[in-house]
Protein backbone atom coordinates (compact mmCIF):
# COMPACT_ATOMS: atom_id res chain seq x y z
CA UNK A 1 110.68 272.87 117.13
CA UNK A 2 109.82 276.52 116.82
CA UNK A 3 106.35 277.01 118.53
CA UNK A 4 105.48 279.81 116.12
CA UNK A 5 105.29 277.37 113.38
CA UNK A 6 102.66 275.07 112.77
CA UNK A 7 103.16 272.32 110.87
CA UNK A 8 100.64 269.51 109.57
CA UNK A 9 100.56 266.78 107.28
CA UNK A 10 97.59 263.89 106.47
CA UNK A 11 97.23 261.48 109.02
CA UNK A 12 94.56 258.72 108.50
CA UNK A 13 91.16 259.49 106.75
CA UNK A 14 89.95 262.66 107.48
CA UNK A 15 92.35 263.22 110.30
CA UNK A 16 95.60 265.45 110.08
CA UNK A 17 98.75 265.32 112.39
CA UNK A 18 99.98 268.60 113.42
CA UNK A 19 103.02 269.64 115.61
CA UNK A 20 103.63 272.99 116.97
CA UNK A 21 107.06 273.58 119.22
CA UNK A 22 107.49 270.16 121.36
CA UNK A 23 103.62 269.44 121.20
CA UNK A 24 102.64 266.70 118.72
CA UNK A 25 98.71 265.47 117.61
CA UNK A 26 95.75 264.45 116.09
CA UNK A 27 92.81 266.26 114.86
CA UNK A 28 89.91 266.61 112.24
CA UNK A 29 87.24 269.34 111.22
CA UNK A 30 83.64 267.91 111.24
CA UNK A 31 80.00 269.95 110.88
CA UNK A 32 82.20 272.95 111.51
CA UNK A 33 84.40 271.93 114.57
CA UNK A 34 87.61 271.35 114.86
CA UNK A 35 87.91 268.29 117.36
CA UNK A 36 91.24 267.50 118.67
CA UNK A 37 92.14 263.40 118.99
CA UNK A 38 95.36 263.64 120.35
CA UNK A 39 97.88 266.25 121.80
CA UNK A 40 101.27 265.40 123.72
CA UNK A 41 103.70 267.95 124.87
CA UNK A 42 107.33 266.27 124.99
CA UNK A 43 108.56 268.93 127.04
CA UNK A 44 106.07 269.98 129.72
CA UNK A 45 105.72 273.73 131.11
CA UNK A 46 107.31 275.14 128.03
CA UNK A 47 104.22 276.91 127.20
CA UNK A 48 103.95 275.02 123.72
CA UNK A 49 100.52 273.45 124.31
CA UNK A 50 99.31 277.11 124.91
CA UNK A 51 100.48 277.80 121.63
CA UNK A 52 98.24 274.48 120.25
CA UNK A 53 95.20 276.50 121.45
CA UNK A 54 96.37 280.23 120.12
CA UNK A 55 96.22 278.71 116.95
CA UNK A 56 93.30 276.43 117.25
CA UNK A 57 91.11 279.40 118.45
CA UNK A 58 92.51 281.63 115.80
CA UNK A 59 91.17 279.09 113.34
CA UNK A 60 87.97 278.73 115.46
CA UNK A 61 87.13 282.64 115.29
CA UNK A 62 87.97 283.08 112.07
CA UNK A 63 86.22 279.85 110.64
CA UNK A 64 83.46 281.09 113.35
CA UNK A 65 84.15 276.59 114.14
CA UNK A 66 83.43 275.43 117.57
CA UNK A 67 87.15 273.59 119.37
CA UNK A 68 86.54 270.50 121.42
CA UNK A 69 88.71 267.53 122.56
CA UNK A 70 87.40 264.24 122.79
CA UNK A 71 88.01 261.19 124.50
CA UNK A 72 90.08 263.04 127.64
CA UNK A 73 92.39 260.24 129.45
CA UNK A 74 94.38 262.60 131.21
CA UNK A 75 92.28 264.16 134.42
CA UNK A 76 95.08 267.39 134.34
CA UNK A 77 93.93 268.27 131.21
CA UNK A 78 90.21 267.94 131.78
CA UNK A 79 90.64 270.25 134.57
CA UNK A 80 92.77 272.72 132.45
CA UNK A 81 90.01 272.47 129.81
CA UNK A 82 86.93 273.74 131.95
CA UNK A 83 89.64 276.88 134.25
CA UNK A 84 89.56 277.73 130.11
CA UNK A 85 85.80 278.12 129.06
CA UNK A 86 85.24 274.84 128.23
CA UNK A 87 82.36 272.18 128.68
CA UNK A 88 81.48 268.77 128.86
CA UNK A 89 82.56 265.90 130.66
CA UNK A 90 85.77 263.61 129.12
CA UNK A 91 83.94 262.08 126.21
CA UNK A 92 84.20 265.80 124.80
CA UNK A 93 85.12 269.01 125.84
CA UNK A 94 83.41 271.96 123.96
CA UNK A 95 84.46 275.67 123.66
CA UNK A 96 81.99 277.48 121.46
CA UNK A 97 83.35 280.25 118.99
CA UNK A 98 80.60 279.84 116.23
């Protein structure tokens, strides 16, 4: 897929799917946060999850929305989350935009 598109459909309740390039997940907006579920990258080291989090913190300044991921399994990513500004532990990861 072309990572300059981002596509999303309804997932279940209030969450949506989205896909972006070769990355594929989860998220939903609550008290003015997006929180992010779920994010896989088919095809690691192509640069497509950095595209995930162009447009997520597009949408977060321009919402003025806080981004955080919750429920971190994967200790890679927790580490990638706080070299990027954000905080918490792996129940949630917060990056304040609002």
């Amino acid at each position: 897929g072309d990572p300059n598109v981002w596509l999303e459909r309804p997932w279940r309740g209030n969450y949506r799917e989205f896909k972006v390039g070769s990355c594929k997940g989860i998220y939903q907006t609550v008290n003015n946060e997006y929180q992010i579920l779920a994010v896989h990258n088919s095809q690691g080291g192509n640069g497509h999850f950095s595209k995930v989090l162009e447009w997520f913190e597009k949408s977060c300044q321009r919402e003025k929305y806080n981004l955080a991921f919750l429920e971190i399994g994967n200790p890679k990513l927790l580490k990638k989350l706080k070299t990027l500004g954000f905080q918490g532990d792996a129940s949630k990861m917060i990056k304040k935009y609002a």
